[in-house]
Protein backbone atom coordinates (compact mmCIF):
# COMPACT_ATOMS: atom_id res chain seq x y z
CA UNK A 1 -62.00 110.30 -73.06
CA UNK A 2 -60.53 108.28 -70.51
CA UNK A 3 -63.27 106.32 -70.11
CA UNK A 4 -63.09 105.18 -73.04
CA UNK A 5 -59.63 104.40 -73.13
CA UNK A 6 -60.25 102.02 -70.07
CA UNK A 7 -62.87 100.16 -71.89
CA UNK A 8 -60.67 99.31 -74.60
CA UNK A 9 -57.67 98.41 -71.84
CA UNK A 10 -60.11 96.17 -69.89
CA UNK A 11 -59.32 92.46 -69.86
CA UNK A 12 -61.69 90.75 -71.63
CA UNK A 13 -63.93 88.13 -69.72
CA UNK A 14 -63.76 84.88 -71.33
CA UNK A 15 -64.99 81.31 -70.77
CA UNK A 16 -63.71 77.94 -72.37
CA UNK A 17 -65.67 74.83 -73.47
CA UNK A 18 -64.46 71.56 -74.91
CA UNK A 19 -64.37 68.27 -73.91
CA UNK A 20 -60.87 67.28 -75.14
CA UNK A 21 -58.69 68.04 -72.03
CA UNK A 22 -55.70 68.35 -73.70
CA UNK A 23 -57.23 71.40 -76.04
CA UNK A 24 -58.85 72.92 -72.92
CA UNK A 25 -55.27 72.82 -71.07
CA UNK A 26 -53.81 74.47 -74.33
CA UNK A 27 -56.72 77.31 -74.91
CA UNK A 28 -56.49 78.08 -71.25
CA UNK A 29 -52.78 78.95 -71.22
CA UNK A 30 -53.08 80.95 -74.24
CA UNK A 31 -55.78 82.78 -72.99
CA UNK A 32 -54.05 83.13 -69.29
CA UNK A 33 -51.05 84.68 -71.04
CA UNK A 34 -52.45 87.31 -72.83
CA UNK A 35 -52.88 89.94 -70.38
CA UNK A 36 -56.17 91.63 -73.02
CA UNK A 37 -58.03 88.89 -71.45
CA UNK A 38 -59.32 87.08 -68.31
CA UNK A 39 -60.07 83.42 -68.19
CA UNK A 40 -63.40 83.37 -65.77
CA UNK A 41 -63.96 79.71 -65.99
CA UNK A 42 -63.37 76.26 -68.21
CA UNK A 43 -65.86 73.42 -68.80
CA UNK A 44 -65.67 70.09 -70.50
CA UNK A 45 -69.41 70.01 -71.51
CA UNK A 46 -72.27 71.93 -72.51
CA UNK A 47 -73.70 71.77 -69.64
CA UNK A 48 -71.35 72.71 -67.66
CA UNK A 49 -70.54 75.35 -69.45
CA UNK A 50 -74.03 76.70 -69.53
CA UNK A 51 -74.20 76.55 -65.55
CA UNK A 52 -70.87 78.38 -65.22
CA UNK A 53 -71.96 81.03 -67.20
CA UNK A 54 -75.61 81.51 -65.91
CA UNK A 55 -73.30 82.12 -62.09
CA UNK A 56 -70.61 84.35 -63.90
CA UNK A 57 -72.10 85.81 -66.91
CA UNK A 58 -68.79 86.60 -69.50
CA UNK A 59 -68.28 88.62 -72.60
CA UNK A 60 -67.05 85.81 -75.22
CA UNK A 61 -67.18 81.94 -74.67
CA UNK A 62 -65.07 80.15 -76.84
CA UNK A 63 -66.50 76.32 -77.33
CA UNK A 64 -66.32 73.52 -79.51
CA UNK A 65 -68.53 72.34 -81.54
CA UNK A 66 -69.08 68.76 -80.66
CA UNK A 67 -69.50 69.71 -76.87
CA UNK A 68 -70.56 66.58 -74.73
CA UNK A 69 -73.73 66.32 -74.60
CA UNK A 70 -76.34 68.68 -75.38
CA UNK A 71 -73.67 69.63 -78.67
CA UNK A 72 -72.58 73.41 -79.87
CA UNK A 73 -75.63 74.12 -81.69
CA UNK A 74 -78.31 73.30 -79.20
CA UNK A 75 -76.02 75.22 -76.63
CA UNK A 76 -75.82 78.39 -78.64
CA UNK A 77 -79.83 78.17 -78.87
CA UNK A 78 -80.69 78.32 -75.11
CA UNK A 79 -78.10 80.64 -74.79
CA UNK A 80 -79.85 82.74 -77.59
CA UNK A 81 -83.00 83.04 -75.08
CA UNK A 82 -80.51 84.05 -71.56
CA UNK A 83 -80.24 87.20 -70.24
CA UNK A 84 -76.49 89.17 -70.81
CA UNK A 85 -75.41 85.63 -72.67
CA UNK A 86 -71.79 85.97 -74.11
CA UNK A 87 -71.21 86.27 -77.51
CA UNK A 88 -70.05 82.84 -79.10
CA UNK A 89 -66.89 81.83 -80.73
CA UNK A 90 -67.22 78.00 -82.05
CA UNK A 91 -63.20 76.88 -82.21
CA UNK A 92 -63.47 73.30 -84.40
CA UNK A 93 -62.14 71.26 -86.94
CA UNK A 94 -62.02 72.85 -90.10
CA UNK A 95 -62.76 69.66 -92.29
CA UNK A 96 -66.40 68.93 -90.66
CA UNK A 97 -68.69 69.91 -94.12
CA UNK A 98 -70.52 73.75 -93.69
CA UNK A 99 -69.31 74.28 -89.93
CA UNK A 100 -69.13 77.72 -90.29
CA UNK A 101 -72.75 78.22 -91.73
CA UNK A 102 -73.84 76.22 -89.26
CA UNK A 103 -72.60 78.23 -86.18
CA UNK A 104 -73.72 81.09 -87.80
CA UNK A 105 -77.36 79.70 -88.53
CA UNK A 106 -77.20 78.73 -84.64
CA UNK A 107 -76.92 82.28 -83.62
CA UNK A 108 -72.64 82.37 -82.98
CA UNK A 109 -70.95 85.14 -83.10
CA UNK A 110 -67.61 83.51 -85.24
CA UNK A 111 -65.80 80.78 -86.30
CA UNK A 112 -61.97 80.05 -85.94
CA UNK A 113 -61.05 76.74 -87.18
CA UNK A 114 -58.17 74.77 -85.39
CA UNK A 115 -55.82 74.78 -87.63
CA UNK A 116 -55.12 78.45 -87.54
CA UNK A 117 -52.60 79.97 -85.24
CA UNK A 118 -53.43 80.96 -81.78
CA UNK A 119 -53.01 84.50 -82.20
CA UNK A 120 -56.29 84.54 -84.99
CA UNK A 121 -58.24 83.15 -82.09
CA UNK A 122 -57.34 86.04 -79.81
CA UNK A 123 -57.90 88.40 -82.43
CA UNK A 124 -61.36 86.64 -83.89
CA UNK A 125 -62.56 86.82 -79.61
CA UNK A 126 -61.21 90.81 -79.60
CA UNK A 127 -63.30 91.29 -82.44
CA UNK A 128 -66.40 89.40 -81.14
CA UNK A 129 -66.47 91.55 -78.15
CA UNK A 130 -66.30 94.75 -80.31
CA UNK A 131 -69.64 93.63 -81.61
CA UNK A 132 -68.54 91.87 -84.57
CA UNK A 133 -68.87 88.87 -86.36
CA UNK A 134 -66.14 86.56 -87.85
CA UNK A 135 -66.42 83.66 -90.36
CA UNK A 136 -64.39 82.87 -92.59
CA UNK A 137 -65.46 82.94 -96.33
CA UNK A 138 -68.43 83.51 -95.60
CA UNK A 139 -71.28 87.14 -96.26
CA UNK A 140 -73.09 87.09 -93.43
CA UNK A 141 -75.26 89.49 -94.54
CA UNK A 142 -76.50 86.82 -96.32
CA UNK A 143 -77.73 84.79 -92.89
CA UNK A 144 -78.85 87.97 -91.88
CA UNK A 145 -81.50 88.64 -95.20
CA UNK A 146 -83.10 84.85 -93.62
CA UNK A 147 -86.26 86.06 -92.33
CA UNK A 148 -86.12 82.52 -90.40
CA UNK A 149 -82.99 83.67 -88.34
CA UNK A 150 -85.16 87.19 -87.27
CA UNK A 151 -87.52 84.81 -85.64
CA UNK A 152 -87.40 84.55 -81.11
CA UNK A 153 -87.54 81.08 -80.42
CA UNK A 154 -91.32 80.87 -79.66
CA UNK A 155 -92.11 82.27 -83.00
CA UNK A 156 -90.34 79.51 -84.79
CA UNK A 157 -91.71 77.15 -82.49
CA UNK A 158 -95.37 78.73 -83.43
CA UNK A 159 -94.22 78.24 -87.32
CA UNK A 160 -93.43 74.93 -86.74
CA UNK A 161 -96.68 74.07 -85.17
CA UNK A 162 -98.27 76.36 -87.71
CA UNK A 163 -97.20 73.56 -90.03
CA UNK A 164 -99.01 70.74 -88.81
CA UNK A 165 -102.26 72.71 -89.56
CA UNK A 166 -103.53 73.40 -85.78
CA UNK A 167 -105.99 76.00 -85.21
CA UNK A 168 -105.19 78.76 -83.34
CA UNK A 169 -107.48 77.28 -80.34
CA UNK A 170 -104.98 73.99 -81.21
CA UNK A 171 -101.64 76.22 -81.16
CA UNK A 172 -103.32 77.83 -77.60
CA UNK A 173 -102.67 74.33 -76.16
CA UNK A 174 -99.63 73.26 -77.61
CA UNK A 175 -97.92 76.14 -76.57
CA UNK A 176 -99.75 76.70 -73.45
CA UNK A 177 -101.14 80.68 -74.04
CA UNK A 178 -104.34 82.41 -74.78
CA UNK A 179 -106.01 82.56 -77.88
CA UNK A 180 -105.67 86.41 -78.18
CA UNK A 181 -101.89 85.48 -77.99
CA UNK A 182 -101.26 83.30 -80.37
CA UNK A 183 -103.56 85.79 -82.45
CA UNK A 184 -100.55 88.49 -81.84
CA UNK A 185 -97.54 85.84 -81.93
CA UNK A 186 -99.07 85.06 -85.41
CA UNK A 187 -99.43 88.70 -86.61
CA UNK A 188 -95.73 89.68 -86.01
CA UNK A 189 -94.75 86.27 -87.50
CA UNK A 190 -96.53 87.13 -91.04
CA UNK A 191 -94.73 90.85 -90.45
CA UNK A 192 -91.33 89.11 -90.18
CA UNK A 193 -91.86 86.58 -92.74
CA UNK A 194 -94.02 89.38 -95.44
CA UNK A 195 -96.84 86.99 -95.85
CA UNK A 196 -100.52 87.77 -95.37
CA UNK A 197 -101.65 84.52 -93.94
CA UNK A 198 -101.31 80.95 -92.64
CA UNK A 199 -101.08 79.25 -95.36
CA UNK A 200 -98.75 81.38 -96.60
CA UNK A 201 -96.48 81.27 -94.05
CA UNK A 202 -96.57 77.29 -93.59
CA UNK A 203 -95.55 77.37 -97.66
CA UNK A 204 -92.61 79.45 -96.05
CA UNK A 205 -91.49 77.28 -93.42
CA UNK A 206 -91.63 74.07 -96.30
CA UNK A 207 -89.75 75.78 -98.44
CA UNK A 208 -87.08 77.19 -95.98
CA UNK A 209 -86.74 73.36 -95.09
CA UNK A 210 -85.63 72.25 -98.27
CA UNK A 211 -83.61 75.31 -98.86
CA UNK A 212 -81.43 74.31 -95.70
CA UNK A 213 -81.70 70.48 -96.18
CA UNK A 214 -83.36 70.54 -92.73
CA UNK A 215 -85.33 71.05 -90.30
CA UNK A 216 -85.81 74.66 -88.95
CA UNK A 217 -83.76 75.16 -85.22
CA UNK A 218 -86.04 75.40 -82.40
């Protein structure tokens, strides 16, 4: 029992991203002064941000968006692939078209827009490392039903080059592994996706494209 009563009382290991230093000066002393938390580290880009927390891994990272200069998204994605990566908040502008669906189709964990108070960010980041996710006005059981967002990153990668009609002995090379690998990659991609073969599963990945308006995330 009293475990578990310090896990809830432990400070909360968080790390910052954004590349407006006055917002990064103002998240930081909010964060600082709430004693349920403990800033590890700040960054102004996306890189930096990764390399911070590949040294000091953290529970929640709190970033914007339009990080300098790999971007939110493409951060979240790599992240996706790490090791004990920390669950994602994306703190933004509210007024930049589907934000919200888009952190959430990059693999965050919420979404506090900047125009609420600072005490919904500390209580969207408490509930991100309970396990949960956060976005407003949004079912996100909804992302979760996408077969697409089920997929590791090398499987979508193998869908997308499933597209351009390679052979498997083709898809070997552009992905650099065995035949008999690409043989299982591609079985557990028709599980994911319920199809039964290639071509159904490149009629998949077209029509998941125009769904979205887009091209699938690698």
């Amino acid at each position: 029992m009293n475990q578990s009563s310090n896990e809830i009382t432990a400070p909360i290991d968080v790390m910052l991203a954004d590349g407006n230093p006055l917002v990064l000066s103002a998240l930081s002393e909010i964060i600082e002064r709430d004693p349920r938390f403990s800033l590890v580290a700040t960054a102004a880009t996306a890189e930096g941000f990764l390399g911070a927390v590949m040294r000091v891994p953290v529970q929640v990272g709190v970033i914007d968006w339009s990080l300098p200069a790999l971007g939110g998204a493409k951060l979240i994605e790599i992240l996706r692939d790490q090791a004990n990566a920390p669950r994602i908040v994306v703190y933004a502008d509210d007024n930049v078209g589907d934000l919200p669906r888009l952190a959430m189709s990059a693999g965050a964990a919420a979404y506090a827009p900047r125009s609420s108070d600072a005490e919904t960010l500390l209580e969207t980041c408490l509930e991100v490392a309970s396990g949960k996710m956060v976005f407003p006005f949004l079912d996100v059981r909804d992302l979760q039903s996408d077969p697409i967002q089920q997929l590791s990153r090398k499987e979508r990668a193998m869908l997308e080059a499933l597209s351009k009609g390679l052979t498997n002995r083709e898809l070997s090379t552009e992905l650099g592994i065995t035949v008999n690998t690409v043989k299982f990659h591609l079985s557990n991609l028709y599980d994911k996706l319920s199809v039964k073969n290639r071509a159904q599963a490149i009629a998949f990945y077209y029509s998941s494209r125009q769904s979205a308006g887009d091209s699938i995330p690698k």
